[in-house]
N, C-alpha and C. Protein backbone atom coordinates (compact mmCIF):
# COMPACT_ATOMS: atom_id res chain seq x y z
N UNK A 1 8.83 -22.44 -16.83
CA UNK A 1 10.26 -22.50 -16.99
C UNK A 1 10.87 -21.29 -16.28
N UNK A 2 11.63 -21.54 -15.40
CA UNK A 2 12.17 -20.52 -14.62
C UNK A 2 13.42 -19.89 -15.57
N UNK A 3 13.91 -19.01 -15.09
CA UNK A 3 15.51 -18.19 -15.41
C UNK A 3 16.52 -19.14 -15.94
N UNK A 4 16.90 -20.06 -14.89
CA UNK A 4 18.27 -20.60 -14.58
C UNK A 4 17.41 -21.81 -15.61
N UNK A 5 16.55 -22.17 -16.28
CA UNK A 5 16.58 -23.27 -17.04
C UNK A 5 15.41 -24.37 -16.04
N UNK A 6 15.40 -24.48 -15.45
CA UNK A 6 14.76 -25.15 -14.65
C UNK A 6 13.29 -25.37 -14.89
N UNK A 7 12.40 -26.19 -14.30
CA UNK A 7 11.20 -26.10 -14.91
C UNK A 7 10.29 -25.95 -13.51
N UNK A 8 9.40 -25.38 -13.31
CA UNK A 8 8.58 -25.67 -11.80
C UNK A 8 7.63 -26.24 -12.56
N UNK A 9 7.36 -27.75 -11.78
CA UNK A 9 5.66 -28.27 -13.17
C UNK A 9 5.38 -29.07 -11.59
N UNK A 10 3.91 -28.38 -11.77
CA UNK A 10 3.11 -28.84 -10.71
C UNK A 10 2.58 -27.48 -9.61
N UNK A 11 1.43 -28.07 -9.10
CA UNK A 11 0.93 -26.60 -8.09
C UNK A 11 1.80 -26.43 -7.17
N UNK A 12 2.37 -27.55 -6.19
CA UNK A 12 3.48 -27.60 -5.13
C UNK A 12 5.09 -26.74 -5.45
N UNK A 13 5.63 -27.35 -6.95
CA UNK A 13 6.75 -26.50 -6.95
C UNK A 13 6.93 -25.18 -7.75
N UNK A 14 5.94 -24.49 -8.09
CA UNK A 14 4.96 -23.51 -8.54
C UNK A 14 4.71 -22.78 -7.07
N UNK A 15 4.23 -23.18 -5.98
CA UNK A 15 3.95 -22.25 -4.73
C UNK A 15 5.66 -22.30 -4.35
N UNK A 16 6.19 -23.20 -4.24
CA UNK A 16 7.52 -23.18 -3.98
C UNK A 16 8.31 -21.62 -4.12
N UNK A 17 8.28 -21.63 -5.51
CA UNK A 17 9.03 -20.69 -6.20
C UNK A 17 8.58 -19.27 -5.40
N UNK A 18 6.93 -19.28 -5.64
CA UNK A 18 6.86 -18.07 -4.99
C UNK A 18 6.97 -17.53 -3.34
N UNK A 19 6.60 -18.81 -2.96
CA UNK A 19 7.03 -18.79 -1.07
C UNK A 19 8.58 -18.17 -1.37
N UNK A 20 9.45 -18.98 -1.83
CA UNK A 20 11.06 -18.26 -1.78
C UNK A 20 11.27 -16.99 -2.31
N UNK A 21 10.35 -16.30 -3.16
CA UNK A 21 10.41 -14.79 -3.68
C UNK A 21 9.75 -14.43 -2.64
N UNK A 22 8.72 -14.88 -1.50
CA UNK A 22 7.69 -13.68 -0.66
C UNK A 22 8.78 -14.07 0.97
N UNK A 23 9.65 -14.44 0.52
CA UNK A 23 10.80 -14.98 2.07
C UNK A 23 11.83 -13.99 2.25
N UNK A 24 12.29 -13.53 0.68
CA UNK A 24 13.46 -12.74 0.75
C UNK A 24 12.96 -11.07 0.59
N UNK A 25 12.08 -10.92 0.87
CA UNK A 25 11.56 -9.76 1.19
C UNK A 25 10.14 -8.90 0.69
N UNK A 26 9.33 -7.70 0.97
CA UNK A 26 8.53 -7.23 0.35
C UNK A 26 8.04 -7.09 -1.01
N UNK A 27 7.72 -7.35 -1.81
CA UNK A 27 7.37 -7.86 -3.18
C UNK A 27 6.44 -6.74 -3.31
N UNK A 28 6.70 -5.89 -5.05
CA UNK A 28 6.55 -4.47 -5.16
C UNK A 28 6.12 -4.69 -6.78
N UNK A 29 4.82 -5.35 -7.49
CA UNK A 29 5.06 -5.67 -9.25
C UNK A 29 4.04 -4.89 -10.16
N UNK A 30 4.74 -4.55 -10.72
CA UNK A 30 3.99 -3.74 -11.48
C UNK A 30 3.96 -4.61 -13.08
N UNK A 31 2.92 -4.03 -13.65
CA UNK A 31 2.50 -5.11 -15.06
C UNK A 31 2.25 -3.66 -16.29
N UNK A 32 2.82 -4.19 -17.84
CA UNK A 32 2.80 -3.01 -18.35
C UNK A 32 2.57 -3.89 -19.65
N UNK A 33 2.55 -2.85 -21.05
CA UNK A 33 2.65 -4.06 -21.89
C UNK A 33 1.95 -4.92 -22.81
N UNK A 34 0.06 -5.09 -21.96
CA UNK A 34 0.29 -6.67 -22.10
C UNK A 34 -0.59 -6.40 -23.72
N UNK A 35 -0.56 -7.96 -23.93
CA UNK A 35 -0.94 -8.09 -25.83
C UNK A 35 -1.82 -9.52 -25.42
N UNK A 36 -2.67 -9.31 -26.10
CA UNK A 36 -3.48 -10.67 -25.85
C UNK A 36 -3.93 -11.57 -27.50
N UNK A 37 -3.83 -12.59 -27.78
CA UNK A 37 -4.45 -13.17 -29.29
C UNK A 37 -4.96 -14.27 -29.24
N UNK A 38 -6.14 -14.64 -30.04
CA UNK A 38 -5.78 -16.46 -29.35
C UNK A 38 -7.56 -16.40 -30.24
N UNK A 39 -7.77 -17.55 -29.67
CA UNK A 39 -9.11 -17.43 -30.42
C UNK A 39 -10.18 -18.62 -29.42
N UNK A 40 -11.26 -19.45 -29.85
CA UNK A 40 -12.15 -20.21 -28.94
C UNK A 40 -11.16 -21.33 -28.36
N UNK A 41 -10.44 -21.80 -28.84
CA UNK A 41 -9.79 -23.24 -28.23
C UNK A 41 -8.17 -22.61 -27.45
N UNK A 42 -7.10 -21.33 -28.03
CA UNK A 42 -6.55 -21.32 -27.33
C UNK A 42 -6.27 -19.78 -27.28
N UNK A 43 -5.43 -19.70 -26.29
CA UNK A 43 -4.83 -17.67 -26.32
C UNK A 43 -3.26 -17.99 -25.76
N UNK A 44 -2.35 -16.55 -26.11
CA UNK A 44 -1.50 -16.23 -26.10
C UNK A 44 -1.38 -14.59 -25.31
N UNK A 45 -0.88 -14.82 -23.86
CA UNK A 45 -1.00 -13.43 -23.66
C UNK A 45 0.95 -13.07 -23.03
N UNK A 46 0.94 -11.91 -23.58
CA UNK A 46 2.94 -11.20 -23.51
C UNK A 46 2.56 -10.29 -22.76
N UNK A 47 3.48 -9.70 -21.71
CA UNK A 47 3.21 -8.80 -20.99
C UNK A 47 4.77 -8.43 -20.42
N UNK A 48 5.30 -7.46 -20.38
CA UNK A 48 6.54 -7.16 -19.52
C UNK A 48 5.97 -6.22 -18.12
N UNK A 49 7.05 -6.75 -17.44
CA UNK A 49 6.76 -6.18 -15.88
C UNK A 49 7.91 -6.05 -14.82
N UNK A 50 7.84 -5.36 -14.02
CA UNK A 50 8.67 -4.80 -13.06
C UNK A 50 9.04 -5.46 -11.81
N UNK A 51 9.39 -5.76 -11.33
CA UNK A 51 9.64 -6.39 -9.51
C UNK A 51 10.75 -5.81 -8.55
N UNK A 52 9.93 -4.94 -7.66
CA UNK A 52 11.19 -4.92 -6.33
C UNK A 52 11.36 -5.59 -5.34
N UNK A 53 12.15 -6.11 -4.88
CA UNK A 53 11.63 -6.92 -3.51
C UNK A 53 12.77 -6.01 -2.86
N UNK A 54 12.20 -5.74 -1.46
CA UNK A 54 13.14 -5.64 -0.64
C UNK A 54 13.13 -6.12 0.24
N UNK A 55 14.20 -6.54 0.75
CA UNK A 55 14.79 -7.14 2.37
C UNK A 55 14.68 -5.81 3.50
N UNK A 56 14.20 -6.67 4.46
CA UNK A 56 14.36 -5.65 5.41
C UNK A 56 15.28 -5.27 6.37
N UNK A 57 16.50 -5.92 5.82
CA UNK A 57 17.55 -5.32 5.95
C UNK A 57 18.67 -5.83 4.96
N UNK A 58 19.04 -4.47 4.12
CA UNK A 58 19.76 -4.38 2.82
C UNK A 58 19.06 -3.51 1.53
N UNK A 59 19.40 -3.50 0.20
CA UNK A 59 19.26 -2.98 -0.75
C UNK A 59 18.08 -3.79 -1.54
N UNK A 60 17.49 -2.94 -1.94
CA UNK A 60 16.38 -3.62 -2.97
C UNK A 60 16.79 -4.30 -3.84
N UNK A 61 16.35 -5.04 -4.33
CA UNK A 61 16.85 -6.01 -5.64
C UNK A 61 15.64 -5.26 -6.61
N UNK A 62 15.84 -5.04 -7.53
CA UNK A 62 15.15 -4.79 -8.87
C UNK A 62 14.96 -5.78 -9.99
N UNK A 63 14.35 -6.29 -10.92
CA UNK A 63 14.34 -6.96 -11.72
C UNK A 63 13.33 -6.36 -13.05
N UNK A 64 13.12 -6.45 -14.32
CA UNK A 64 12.41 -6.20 -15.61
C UNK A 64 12.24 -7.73 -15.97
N UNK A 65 11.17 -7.66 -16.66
CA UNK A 65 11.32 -8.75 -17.46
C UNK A 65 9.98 -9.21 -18.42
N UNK A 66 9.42 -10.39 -19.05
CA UNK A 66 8.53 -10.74 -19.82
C UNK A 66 7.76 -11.85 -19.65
N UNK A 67 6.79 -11.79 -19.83
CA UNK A 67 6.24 -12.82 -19.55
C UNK A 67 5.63 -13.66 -20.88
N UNK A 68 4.89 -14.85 -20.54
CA UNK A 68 4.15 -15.53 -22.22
C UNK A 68 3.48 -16.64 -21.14
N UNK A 69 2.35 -16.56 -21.34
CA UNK A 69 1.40 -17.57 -20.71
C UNK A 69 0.51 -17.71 -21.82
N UNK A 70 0.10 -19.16 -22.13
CA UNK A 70 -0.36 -20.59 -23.11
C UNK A 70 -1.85 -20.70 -22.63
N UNK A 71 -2.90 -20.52 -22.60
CA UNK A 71 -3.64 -20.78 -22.21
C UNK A 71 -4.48 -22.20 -23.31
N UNK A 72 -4.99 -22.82 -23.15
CA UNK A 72 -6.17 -24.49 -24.13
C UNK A 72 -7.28 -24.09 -23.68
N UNK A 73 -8.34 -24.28 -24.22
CA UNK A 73 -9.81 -24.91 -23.93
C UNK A 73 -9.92 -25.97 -23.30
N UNK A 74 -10.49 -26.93 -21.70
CA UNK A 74 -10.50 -27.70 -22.10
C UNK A 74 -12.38 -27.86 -21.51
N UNK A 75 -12.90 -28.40 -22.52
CA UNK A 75 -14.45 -28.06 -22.12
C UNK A 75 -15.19 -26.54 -22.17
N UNK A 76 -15.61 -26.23 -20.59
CA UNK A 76 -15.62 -25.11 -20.33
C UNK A 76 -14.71 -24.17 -19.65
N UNK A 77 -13.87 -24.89 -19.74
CA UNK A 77 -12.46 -23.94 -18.24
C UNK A 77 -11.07 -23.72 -19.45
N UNK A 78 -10.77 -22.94 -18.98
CA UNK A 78 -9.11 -22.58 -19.52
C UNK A 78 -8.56 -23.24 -18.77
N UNK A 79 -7.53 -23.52 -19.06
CA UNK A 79 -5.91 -24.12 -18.21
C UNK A 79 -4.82 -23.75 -18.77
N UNK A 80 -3.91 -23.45 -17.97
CA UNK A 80 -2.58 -23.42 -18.20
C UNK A 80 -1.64 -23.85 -18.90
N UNK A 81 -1.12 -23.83 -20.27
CA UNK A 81 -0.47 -25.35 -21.10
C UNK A 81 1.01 -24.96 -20.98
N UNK A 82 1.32 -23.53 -20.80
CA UNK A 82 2.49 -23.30 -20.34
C UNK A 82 2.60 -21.48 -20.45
N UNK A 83 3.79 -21.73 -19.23
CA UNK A 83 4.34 -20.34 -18.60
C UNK A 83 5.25 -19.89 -18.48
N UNK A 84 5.81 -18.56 -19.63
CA UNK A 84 7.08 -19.05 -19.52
C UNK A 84 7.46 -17.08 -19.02
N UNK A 85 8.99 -17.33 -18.31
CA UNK A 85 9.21 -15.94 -18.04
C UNK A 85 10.68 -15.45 -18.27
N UNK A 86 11.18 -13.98 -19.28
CA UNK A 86 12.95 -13.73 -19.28
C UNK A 86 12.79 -13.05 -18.20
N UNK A 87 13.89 -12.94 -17.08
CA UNK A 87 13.62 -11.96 -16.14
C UNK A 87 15.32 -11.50 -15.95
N UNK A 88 15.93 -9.47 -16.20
CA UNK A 88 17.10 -9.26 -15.95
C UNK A 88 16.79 -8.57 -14.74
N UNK A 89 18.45 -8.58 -13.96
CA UNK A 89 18.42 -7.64 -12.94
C UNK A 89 18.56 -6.74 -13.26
N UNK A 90 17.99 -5.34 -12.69
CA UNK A 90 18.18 -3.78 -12.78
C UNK A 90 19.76 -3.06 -12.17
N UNK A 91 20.70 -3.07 -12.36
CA UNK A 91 21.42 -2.50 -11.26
C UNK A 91 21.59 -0.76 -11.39
C-alpha cells in the first residue's frame, strides 16, 4: 500500500514504483529501528527509515517514515502477505 492510498500488488507494479523513485534522482536510505516477532508459520517486522533522493539538478527531497512487512510460511519459503509503508516529507 503506497502513501496516496493506492495499492502496488504484483512484481511488475512493485518494480514500477521503484524504477520512478531510482528516475527522480540518487537514492540515499538509511534503516533504524527495526523490531522483529512472529513465530514458525508467520513474522511481523517494524522498522523506521530515512530517504534522500536527489536530483541532479535541484534540492534534495528528504523523507522519514515506517515500515510493517507480513511475512506466512508457505512450506519451506517465506512470502510476502503484505507491505505496508507511512512515509512524511522532511522540510
Amino acid at each position: 500500500m503506497l502513501p496516496n492510498g493506492d495499492n502496488a500488488t504484483g512484481r511488475d507494479a512493485i518494480r514500477a514504483v521503484y524504477a520512478a523513485n531510482q528516475k527522480r534522482g540518487t537514492n540515499a536510505m538509511t534503516f533504524d529501528q527495526a523490531k522483529v516477532d512472529g513465530d514458525f508459520q508467520n513474522a511481523a517486522l517494524i522498522w523506521t527509515w530515512s530517504l534522500t533522493i536527489s536530483p541532479q539538478a535541484g534540492v534534495p527531497e528528504r523523507t522519514r517514515g515506517r515500515s510493517l512487512l507480513y511475512l506466512k510460511r508457505t512450506g519451506t519459503a517465506w512470502q510476502i502477505a503484505a507491505d505496508m509503508f507511512q512515509a512524511v516529507t522532511v522540510r
